[in-house]
C-alpha atoms as a PDB file:
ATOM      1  CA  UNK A   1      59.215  73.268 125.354  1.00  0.00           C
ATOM      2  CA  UNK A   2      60.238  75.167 122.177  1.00  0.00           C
ATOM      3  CA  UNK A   3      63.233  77.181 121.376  1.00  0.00           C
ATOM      4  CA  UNK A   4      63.032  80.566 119.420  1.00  0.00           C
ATOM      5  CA  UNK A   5      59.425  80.269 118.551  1.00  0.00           C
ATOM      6  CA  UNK A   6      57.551  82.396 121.003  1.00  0.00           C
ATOM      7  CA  UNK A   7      58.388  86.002 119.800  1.00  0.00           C
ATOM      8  CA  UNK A   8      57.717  88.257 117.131  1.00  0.00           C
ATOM      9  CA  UNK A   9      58.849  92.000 116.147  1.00  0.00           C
ATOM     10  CA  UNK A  10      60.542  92.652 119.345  1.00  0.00           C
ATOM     11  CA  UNK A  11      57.783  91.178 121.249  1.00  0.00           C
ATOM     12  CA  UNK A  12      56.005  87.792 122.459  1.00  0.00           C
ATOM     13  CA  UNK A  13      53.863  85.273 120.038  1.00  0.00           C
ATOM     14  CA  UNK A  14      50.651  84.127 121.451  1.00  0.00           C
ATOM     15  CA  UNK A  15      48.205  81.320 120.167  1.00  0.00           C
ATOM     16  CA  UNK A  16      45.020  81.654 119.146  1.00  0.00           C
ATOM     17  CA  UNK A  17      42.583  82.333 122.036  1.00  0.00           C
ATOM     18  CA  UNK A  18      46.079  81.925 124.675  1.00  0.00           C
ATOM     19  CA  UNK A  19      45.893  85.478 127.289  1.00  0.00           C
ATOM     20  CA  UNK A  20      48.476  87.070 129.010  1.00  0.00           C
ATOM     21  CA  UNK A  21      47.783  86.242 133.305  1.00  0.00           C
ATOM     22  CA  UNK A  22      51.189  87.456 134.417  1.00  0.00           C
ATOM     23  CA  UNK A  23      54.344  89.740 133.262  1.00  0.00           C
ATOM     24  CA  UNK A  24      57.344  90.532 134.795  1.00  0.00           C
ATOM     25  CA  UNK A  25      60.080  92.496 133.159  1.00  0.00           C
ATOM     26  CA  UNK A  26      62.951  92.167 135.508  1.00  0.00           C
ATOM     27  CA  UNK A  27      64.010  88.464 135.716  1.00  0.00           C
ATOM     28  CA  UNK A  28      66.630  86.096 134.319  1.00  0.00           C
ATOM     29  CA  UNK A  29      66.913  82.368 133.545  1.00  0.00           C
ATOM     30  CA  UNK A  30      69.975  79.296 133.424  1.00  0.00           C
ATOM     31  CA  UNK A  31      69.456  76.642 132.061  1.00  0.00           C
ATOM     32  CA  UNK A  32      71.687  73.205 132.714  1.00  0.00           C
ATOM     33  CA  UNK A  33      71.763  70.241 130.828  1.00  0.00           C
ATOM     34  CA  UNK A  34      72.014  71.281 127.338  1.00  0.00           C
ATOM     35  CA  UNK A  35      75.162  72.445 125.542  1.00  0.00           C
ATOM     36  CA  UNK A  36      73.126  74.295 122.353  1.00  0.00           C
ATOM     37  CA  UNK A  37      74.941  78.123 122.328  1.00  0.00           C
ATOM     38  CA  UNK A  38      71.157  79.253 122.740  1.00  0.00           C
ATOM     39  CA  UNK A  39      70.963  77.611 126.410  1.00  0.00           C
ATOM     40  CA  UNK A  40      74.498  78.599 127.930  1.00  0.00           C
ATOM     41  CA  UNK A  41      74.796  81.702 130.310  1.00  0.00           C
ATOM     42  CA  UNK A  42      72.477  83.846 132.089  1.00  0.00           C
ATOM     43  CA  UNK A  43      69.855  85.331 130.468  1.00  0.00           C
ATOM     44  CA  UNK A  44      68.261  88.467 131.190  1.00  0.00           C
ATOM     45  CA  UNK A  45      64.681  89.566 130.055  1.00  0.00           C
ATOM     46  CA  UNK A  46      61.131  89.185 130.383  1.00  0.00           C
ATOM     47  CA  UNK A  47      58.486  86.111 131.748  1.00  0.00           C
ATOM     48  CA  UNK A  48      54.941  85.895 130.604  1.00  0.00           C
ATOM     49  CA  UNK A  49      52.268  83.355 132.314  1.00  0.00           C
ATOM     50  CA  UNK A  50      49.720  82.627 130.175  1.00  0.00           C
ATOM     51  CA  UNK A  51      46.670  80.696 130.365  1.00  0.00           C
ATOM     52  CA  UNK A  52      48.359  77.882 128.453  1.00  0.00           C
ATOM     53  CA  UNK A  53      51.939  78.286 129.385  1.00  0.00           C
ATOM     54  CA  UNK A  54      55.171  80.138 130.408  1.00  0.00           C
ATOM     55  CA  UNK A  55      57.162  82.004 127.956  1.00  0.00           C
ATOM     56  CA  UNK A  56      60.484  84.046 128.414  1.00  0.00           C
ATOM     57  CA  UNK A  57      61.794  86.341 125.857  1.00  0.00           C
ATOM     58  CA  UNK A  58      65.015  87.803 126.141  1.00  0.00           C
ATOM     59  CA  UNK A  59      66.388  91.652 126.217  1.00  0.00           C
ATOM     60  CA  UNK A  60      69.197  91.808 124.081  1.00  0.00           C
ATOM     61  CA  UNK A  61      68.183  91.244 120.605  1.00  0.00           C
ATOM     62  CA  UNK A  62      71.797  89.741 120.197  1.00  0.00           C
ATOM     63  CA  UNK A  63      71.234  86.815 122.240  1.00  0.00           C
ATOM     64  CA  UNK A  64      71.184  83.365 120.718  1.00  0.00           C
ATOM     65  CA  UNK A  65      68.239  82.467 122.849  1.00  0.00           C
ATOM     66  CA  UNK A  66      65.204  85.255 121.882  1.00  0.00           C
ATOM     67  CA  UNK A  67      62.626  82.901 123.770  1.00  0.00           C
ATOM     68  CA  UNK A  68      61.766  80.022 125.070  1.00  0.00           C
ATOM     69  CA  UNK A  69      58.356  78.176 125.699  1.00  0.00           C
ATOM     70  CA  UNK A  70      57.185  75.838 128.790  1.00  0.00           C
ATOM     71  CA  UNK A  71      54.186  73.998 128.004  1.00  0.00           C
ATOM     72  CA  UNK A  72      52.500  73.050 131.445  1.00  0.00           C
ATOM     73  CA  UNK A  73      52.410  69.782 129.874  1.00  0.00           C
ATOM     74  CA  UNK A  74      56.271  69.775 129.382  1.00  0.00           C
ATOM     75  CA  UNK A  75      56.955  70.533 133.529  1.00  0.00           C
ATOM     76  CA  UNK A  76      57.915  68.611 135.600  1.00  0.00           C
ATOM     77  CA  UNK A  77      59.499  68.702 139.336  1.00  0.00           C
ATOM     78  CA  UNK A  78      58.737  72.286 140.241  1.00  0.00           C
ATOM     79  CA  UNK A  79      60.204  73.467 143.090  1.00  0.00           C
ATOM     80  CA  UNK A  80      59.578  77.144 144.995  1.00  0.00           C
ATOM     81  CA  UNK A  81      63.041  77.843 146.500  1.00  0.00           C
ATOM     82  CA  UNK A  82      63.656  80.035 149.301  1.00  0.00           C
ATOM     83  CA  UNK A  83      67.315  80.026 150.546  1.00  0.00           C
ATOM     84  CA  UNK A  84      68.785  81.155 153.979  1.00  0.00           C
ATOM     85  CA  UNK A  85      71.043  83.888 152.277  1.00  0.00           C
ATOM     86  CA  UNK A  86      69.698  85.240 148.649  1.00  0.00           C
ATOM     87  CA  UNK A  87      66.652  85.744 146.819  1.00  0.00           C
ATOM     88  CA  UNK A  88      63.949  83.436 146.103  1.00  0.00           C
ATOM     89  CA  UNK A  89      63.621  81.456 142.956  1.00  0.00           C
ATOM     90  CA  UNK A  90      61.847  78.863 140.952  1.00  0.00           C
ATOM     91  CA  UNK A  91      63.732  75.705 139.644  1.00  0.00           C
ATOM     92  CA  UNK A  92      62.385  72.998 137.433  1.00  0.00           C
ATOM     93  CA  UNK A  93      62.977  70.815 134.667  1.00  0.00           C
ATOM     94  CA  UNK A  94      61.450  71.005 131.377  1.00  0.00           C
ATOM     95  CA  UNK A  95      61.446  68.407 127.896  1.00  0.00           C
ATOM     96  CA  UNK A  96      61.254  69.296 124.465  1.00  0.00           C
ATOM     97  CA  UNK A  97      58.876  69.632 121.971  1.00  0.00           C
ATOM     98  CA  UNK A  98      59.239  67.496 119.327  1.00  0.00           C
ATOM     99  CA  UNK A  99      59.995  70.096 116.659  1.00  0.00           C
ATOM    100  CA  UNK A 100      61.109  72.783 118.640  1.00  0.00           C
ATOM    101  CA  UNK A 101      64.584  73.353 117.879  1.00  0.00           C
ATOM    102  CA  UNK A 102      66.151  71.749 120.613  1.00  0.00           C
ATOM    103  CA  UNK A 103      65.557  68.091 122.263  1.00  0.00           C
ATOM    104  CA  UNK A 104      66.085  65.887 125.490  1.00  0.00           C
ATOM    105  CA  UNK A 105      65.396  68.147 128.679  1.00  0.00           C
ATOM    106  CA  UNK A 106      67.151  70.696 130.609  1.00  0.00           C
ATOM    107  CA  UNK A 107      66.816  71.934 133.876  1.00  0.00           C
ATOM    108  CA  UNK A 108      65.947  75.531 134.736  1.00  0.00           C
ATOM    109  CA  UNK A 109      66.148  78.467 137.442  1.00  0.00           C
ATOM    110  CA  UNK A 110      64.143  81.507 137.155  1.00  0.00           C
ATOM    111  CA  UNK A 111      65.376  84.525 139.416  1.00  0.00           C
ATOM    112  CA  UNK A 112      62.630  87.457 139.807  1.00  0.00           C
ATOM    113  CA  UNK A 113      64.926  90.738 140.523  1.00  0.00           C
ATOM    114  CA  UNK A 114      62.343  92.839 141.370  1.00  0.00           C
ATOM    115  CA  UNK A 115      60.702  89.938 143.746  1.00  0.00           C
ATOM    116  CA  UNK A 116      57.565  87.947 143.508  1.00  0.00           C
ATOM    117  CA  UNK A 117      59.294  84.780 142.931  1.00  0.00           C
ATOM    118  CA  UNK A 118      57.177  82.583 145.523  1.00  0.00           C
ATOM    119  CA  UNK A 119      53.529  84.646 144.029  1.00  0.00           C
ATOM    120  CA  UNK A 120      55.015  83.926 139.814  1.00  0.00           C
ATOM    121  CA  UNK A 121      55.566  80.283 141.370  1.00  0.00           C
ATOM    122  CA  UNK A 122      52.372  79.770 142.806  1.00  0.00           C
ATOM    123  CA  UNK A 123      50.477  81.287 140.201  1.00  0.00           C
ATOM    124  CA  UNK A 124      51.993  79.053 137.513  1.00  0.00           C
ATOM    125  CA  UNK A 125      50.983  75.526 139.797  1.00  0.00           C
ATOM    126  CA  UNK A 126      47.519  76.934 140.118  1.00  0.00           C
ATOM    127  CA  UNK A 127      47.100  77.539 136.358  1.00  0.00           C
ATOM    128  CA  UNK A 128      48.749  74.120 135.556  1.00  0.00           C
ATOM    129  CA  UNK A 129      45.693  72.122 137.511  1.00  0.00           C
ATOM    130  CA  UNK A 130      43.343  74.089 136.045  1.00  0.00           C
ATOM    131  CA  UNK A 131      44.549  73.273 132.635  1.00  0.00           C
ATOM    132  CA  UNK A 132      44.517  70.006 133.165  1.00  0.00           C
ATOM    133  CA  UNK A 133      40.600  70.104 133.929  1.00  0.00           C
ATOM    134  CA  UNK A 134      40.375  70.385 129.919  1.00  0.00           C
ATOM    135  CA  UNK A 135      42.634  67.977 128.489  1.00  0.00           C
ATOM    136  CA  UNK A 136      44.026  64.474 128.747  1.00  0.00           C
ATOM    137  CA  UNK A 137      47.579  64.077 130.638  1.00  0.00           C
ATOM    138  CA  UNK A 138      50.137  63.604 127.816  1.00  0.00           C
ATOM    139  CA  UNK A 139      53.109  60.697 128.325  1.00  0.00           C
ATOM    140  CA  UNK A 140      54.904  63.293 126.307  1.00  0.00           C
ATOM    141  CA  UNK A 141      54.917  67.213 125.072  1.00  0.00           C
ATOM    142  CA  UNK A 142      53.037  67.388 121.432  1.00  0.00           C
ATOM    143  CA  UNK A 143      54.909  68.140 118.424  1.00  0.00           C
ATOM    144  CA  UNK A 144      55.765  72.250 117.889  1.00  0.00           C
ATOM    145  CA  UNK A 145      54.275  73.137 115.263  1.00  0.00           C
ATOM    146  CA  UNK A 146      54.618  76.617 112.952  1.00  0.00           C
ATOM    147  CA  UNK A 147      51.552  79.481 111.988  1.00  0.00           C
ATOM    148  CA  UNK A 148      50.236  78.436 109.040  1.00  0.00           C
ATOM    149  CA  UNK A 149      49.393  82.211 108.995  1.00  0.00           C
ATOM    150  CA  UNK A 150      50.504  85.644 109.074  1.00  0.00           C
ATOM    151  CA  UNK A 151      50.721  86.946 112.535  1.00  0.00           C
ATOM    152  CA  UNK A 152      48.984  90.090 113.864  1.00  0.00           C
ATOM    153  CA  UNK A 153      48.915  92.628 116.855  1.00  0.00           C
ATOM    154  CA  UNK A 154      46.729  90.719 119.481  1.00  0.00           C
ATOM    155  CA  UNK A 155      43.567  91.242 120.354  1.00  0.00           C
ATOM    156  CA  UNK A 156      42.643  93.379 124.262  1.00  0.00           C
ATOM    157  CA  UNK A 157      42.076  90.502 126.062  1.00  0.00           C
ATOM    158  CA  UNK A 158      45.159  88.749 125.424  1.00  0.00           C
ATOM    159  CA  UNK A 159      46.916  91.213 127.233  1.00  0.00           C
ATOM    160  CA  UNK A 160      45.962  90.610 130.678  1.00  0.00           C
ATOM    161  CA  UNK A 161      43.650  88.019 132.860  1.00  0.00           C
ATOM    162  CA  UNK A 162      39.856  87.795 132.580  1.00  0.00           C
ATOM    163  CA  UNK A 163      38.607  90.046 135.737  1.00  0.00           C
ATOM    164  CA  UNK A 164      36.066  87.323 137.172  1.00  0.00           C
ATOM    165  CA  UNK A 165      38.809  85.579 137.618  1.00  0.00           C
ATOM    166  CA  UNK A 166      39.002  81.559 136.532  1.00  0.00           C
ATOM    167  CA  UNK A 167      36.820  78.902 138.199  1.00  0.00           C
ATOM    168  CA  UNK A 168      36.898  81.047 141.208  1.00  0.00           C
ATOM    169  CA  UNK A 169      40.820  81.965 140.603  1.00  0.00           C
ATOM    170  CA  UNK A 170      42.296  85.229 140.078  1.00  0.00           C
ATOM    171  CA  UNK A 171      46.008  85.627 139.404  1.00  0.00           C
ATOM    172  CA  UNK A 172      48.031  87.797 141.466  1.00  0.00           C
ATOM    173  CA  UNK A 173      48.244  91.162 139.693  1.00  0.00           C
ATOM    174  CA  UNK A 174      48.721  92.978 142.564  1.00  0.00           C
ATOM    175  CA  UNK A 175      52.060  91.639 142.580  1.00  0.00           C
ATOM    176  CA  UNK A 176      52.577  92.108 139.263  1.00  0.00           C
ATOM    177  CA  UNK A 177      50.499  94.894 137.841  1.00  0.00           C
ATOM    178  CA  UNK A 178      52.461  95.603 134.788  1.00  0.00           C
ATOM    179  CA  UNK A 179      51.342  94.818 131.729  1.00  0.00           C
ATOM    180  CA  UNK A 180      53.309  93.908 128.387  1.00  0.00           C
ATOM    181  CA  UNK A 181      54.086  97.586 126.544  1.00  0.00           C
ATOM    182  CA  UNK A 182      52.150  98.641 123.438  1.00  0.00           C
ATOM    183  CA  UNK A 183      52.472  97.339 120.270  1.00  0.00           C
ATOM    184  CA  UNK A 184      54.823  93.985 121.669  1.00  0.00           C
ATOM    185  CA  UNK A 185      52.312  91.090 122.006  1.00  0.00           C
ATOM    186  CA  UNK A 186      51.168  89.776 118.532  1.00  0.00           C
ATOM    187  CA  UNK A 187      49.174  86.394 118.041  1.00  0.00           C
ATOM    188  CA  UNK A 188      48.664  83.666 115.313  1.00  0.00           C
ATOM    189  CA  UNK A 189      45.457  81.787 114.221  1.00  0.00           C
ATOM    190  CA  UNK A 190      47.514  78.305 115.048  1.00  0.00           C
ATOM    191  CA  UNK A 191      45.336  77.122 118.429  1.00  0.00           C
ATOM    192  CA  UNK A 192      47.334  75.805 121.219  1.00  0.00           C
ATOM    193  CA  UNK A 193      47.988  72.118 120.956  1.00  0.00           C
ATOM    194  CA  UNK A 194      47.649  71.382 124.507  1.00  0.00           C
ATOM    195  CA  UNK A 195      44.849  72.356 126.924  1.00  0.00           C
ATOM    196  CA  UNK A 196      44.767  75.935 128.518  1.00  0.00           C
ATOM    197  CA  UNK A 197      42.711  76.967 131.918  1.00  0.00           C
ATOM    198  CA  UNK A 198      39.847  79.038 129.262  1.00  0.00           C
ATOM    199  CA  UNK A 199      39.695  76.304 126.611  1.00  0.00           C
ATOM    200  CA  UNK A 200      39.699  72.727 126.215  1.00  0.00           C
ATOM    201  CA  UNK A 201      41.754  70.705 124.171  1.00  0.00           C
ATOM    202  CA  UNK A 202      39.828  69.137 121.119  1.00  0.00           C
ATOM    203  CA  UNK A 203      41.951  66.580 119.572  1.00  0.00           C
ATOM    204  CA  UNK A 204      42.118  67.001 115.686  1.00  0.00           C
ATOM    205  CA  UNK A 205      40.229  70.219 116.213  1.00  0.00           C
ATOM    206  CA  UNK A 206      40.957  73.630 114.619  1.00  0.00           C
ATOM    207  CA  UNK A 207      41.240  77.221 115.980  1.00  0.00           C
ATOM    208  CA  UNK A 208      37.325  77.996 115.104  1.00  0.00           C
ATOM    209  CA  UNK A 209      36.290  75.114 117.020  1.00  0.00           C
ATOM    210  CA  UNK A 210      38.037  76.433 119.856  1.00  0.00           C
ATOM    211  CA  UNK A 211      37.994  79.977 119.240  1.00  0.00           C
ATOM    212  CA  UNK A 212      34.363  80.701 117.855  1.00  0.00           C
ATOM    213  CA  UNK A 213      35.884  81.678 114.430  1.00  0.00           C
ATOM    214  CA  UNK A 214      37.131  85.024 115.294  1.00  0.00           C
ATOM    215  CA  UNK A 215      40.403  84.175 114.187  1.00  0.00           C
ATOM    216  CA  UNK A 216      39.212  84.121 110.210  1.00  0.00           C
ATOM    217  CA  UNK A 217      39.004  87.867 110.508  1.00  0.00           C
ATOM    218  CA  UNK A 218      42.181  88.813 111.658  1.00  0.00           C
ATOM    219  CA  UNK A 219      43.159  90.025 108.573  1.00  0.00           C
ATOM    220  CA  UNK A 220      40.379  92.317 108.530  1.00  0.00           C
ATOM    221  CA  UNK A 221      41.047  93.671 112.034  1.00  0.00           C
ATOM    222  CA  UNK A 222      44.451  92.919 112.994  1.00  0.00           C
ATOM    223  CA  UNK A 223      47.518  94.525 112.154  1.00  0.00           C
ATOM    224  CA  UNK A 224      48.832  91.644 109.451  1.00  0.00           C
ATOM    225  CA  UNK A 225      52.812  90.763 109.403  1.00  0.00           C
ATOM    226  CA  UNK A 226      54.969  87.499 108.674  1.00  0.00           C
ATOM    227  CA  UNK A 227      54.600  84.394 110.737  1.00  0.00           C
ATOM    228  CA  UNK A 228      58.028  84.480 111.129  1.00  0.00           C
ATOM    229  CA  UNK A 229      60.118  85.365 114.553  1.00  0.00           C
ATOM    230  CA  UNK A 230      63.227  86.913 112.961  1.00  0.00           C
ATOM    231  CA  UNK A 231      60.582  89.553 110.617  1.00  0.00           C
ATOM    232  CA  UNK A 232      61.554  93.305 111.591  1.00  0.00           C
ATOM    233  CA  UNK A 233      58.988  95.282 110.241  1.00  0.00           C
ATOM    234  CA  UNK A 234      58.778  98.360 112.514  1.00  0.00           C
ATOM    235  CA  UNK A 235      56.134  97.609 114.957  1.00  0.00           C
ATOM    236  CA  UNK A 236      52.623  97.997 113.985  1.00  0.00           C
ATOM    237  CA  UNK A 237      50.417 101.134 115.403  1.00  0.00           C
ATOM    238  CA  UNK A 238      47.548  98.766 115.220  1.00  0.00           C
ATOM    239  CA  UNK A 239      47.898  96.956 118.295  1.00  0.00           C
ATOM    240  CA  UNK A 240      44.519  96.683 120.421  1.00  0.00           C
ATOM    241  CA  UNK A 241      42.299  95.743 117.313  1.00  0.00           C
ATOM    242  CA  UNK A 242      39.359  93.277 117.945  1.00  0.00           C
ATOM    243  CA  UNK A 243      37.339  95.502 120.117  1.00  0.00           C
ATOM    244  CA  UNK A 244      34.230  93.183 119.945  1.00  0.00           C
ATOM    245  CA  UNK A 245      36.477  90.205 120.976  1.00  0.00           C
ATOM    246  CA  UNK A 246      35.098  88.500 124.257  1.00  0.00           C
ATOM    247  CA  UNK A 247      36.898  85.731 126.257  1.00  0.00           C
ATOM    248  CA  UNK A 248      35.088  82.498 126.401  1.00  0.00           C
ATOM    249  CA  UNK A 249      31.837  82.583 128.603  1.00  0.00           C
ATOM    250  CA  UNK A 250      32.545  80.575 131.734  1.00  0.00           C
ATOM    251  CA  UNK A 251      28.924  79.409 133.910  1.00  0.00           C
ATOM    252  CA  UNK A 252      30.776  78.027 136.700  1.00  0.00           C
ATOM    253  CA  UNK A 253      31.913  81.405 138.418  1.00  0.00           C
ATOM    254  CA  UNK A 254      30.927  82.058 141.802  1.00  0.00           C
ATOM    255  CA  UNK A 255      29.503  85.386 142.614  1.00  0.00           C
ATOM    256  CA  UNK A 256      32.153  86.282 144.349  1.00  0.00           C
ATOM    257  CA  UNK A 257      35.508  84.882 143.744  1.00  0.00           C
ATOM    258  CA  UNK A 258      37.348  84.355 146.763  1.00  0.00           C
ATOM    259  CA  UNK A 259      40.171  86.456 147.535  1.00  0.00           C
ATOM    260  CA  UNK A 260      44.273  85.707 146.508  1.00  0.00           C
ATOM    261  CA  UNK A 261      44.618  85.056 150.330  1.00  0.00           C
ATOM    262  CA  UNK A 262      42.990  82.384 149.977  1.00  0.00           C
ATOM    263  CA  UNK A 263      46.131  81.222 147.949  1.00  0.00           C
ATOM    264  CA  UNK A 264      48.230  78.930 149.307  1.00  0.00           C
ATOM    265  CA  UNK A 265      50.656  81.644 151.385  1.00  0.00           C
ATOM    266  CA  UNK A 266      54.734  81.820 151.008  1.00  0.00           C
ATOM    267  CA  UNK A 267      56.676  79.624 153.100  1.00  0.00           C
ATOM    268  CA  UNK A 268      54.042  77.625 153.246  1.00  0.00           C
ATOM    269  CA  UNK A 269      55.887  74.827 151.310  1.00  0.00           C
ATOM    270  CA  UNK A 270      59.797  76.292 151.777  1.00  0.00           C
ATOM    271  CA  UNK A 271      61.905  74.352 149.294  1.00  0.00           C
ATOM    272  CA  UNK A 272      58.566  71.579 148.722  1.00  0.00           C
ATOM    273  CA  UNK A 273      58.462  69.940 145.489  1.00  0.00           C
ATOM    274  CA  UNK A 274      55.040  70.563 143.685  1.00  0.00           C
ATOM    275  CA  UNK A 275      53.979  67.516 142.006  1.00  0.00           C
ATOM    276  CA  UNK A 276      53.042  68.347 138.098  1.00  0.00           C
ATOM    277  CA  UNK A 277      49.334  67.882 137.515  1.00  0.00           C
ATOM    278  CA  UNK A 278      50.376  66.678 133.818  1.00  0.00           C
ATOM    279  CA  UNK A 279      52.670  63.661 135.329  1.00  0.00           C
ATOM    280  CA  UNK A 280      51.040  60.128 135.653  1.00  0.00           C
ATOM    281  CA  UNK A 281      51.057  58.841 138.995  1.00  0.00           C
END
């Protein structure tokens, strides 16, 4: 996990190639375990799953703690909870990135306000196997590392899931059919370094490798800015460049992807622990 390194302009920073499957606006996190100012008190905002990760970003601008990244790598003891008297929640612990502002591990609870806690939870376990189809299982989280390069309004796709669905998956968006506002989810060229469910992880590789090379005209068709979290330029009007962008071409759909019932169903695992598909056994 990183600290502070997942937003930009008022809005979320993306990797290279990384999409937007799930956002909610209306949740809050605690964290335990750490005593950095950025990880004491409840914090209210909102909670992106993407197809590499989990990333919150807070509401009030004046909070010490703008966002926070989870690496599916960096989870570990997941739990879905569903108490006699309250409303549901997820619980876990996470570990730092090496170079992420913070380190050691901390222990999290995500509340959903608005509901959806047990579909959010789900969601996130079924993304984490699939990720780990295209990479190696990592002892430890990789190092953080910065954008070499400006940052830019993101491209279509990376606002929401691919609609075939992935390997036969489709995330919950009936649950959560919002998507991110205009002009608030901006991307980097830096590729992910850890494996994603709609790329693999190439070890020493670079974001044209991965990518196809789009990202070396993002300067051409992006809205450019600083790589830099704390930059307030007003936000750009440019958002929704890259019209020709595609996501990567997948041969292994079925025709018909089954249904989210299919999903493993609430309750079905009240209070279970999920095991991490990153942690050796």
């Amino acid at each position: 996990m990183s600290l502070n390194t997942a937003h930009a302009n008022n809005g979320v920073l993306l990797h290279a190639g990384e999409c937007i499957l799930l956002f909610c606006d209306n949740v809050s996190m605690e964290f335990h375990g750490q005593e950095q100012p950025e990880f004491i008190g409840s914090k209210k905002g909102r909670i992106y799953l993407t197809t590499h990760r989990m990333i919150f970003n807070a509401k009030d601008q004046r909070e010490k703690m703008q966002s926070f990244s989870f690496p599916f790598i960096a989870l570990s003891e997941v739990e879905l909870e569903q108490p006699m008297f309250g409303a549901n929640y997820i619980k876990g612990k996470c570990r730092a990135q090496p170079n992420g502002n913070w380190i050691g591990e901390c222990k999290f609870k995500l509340h959903f306000k608005s509901g959806g806690a047990i579909e959010f939870g789900q969601a996130m376990l079924r993304a984490a196997s699939l990720a780990s189809r295209n990479g190696p299982a990592f002892d430890a989280p990789p190092p953080y590392q910065p954008p070499t390069s400006d940052w830019y309004a993101a491209p279509p796709p990376a606002y929401q899931a691919a609609p075939q669905g992935y390997y036969g998956w489709i995330p919950p968006t009936n649950v959560f059919p919002d998507v991110p506002p205009a002009n608030t989810v901006y991307m980097t060229d830096m590729p992910p370094p850890y494996p994603g469910i709609n790329s693999p992880y190439v070890s020493g590789g670079n974001h044209q490798q991965h990518h196809g090379g789009w990202g070396a005209q993002s300067q051409q068709n992006g809205a450019p800015a600083w790589a830099n979290p704390n930059y307030n330029e007003q936000p750009s009007s440019q958002a929704g460049a890259y019209p020709g962008y595609q996501l990567p071409n997948y041969n292994n759909y079925p025709q018909n992807p089954p249904p989210y019932s299919t999903y493993p169903q609430p309750g079905a695992h009240p209070q279970g622990q999920y095991n991490n598909p990153y942690q050796p056994h």
